[in-house]
Protein backbone atom coordinates (compact mmCIF):
# COMPACT_ATOMS: atom_id res chain seq x y z
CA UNK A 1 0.00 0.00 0.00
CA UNK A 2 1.23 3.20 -0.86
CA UNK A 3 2.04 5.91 1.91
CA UNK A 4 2.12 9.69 1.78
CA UNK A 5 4.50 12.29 3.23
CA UNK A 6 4.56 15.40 4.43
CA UNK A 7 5.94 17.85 2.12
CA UNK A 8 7.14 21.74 3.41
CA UNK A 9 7.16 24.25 0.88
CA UNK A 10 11.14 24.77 0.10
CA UNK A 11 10.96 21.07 -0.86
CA UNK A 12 7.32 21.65 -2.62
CA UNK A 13 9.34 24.28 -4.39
CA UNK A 14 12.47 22.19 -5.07
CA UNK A 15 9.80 19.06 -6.50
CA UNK A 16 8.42 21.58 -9.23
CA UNK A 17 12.20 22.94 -10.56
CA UNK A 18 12.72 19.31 -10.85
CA UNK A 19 9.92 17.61 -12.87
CA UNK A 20 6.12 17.72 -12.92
CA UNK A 21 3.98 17.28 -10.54
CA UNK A 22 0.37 17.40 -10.57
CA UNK A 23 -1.06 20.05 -8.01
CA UNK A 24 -4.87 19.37 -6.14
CA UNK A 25 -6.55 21.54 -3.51
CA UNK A 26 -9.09 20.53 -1.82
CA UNK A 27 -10.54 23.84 -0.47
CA UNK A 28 -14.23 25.14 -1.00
CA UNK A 29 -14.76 26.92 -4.47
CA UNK A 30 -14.72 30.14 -2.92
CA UNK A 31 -11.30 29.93 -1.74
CA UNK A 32 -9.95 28.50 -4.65
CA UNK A 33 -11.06 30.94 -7.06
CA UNK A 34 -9.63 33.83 -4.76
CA UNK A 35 -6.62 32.23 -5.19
CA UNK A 36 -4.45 29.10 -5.55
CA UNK A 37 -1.01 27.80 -6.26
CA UNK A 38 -0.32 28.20 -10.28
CA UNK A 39 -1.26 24.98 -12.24
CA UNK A 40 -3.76 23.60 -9.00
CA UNK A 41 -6.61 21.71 -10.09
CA UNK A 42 -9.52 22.11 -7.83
CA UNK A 43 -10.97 18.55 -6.64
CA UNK A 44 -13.99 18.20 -4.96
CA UNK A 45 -16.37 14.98 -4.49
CA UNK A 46 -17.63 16.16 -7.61
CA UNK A 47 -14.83 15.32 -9.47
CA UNK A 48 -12.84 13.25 -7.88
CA UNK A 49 -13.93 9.84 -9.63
CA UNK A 50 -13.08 11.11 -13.06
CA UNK A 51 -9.84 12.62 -11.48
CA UNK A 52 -8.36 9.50 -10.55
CA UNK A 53 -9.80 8.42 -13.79
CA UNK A 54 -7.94 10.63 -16.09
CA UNK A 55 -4.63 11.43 -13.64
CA UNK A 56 -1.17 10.18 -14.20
CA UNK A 57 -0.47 7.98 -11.27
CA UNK A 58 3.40 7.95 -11.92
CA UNK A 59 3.49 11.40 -11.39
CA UNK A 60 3.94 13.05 -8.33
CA UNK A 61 0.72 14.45 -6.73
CA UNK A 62 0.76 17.41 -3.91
CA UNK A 63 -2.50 17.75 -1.96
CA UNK A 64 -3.45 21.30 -0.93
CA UNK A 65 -6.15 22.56 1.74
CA UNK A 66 -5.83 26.14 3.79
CA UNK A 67 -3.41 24.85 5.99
CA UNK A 68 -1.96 21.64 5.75
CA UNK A 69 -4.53 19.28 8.06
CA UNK A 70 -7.09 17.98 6.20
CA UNK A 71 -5.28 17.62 2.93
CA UNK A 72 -3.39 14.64 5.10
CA UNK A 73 -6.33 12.83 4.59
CA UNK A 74 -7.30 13.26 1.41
CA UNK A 75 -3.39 12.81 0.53
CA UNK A 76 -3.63 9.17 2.11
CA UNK A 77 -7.11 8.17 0.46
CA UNK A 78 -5.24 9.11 -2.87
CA UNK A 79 -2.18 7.03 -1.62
CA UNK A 80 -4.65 4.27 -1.45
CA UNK A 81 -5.84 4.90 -5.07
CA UNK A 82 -2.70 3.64 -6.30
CA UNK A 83 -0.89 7.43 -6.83
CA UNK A 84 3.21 6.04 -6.50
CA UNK A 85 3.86 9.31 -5.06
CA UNK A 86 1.98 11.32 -2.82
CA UNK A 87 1.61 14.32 -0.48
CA UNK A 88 0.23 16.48 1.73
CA UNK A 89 1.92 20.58 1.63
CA UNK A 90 3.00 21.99 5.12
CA UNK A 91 1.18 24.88 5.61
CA UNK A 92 -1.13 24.09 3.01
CA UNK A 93 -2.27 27.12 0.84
CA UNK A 94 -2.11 29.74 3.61
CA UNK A 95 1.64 28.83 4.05
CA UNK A 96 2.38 28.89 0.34
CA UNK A 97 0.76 32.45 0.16
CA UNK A 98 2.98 33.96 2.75
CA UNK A 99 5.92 32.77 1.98
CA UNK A 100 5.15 33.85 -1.82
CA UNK A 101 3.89 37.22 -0.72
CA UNK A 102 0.10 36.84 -1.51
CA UNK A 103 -1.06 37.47 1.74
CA UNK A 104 -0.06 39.73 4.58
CA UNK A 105 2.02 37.79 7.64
């Protein structure tokens, strides 16, 4: 069975310069349109059957939620799913903001 980890941004950011990743955050719709890391797919229960469906499983997958709880979860069901390489961002999207300079400290 697959496992996640915990991932904390300077290694988030070290992942993307390396190779791609797919990007999911799990927030509500409101949050997500006012703002999300570049090239994050919103997933929802909505969508997450044809998610899985369509997503590259051999290709890293970072789990985002506001700040880095719940998306352990969701991280690990995805684990389960058969994703070789999964996990959940420290700090979550709150975290990525400040350090980025989207949001005030």
């Amino acid at each position: 069975m697959s496992q996640y980890q915990c991932l904390p941004l300077p290694q988030f950011d070290a992942l993307l310069a390396e190779r791609p990743a797919q990007i999911v955050d799990i927030r509500d719709p409101n949050a997500f349109a006012a703002g999300h890391i570049p090239g994050a797919q919103h997933l929802h229960n909505g969508n997450l059957a044809e998610f899985i469906l369509n997503a590259e499983f051999d290709e890293p997958l970072v789990v985002c939620c506001y700040h880095g709880i719940s998306s352990q979860s969701a991280a690990a069901y995805l684990a389960e799913q058969g994703f070789e390489e999964v996990y959940s961002l420290d700090g979550g999207y709150e975290g990525y903001a400040k350090a980025k300079g989207l949001m005030a400290p």
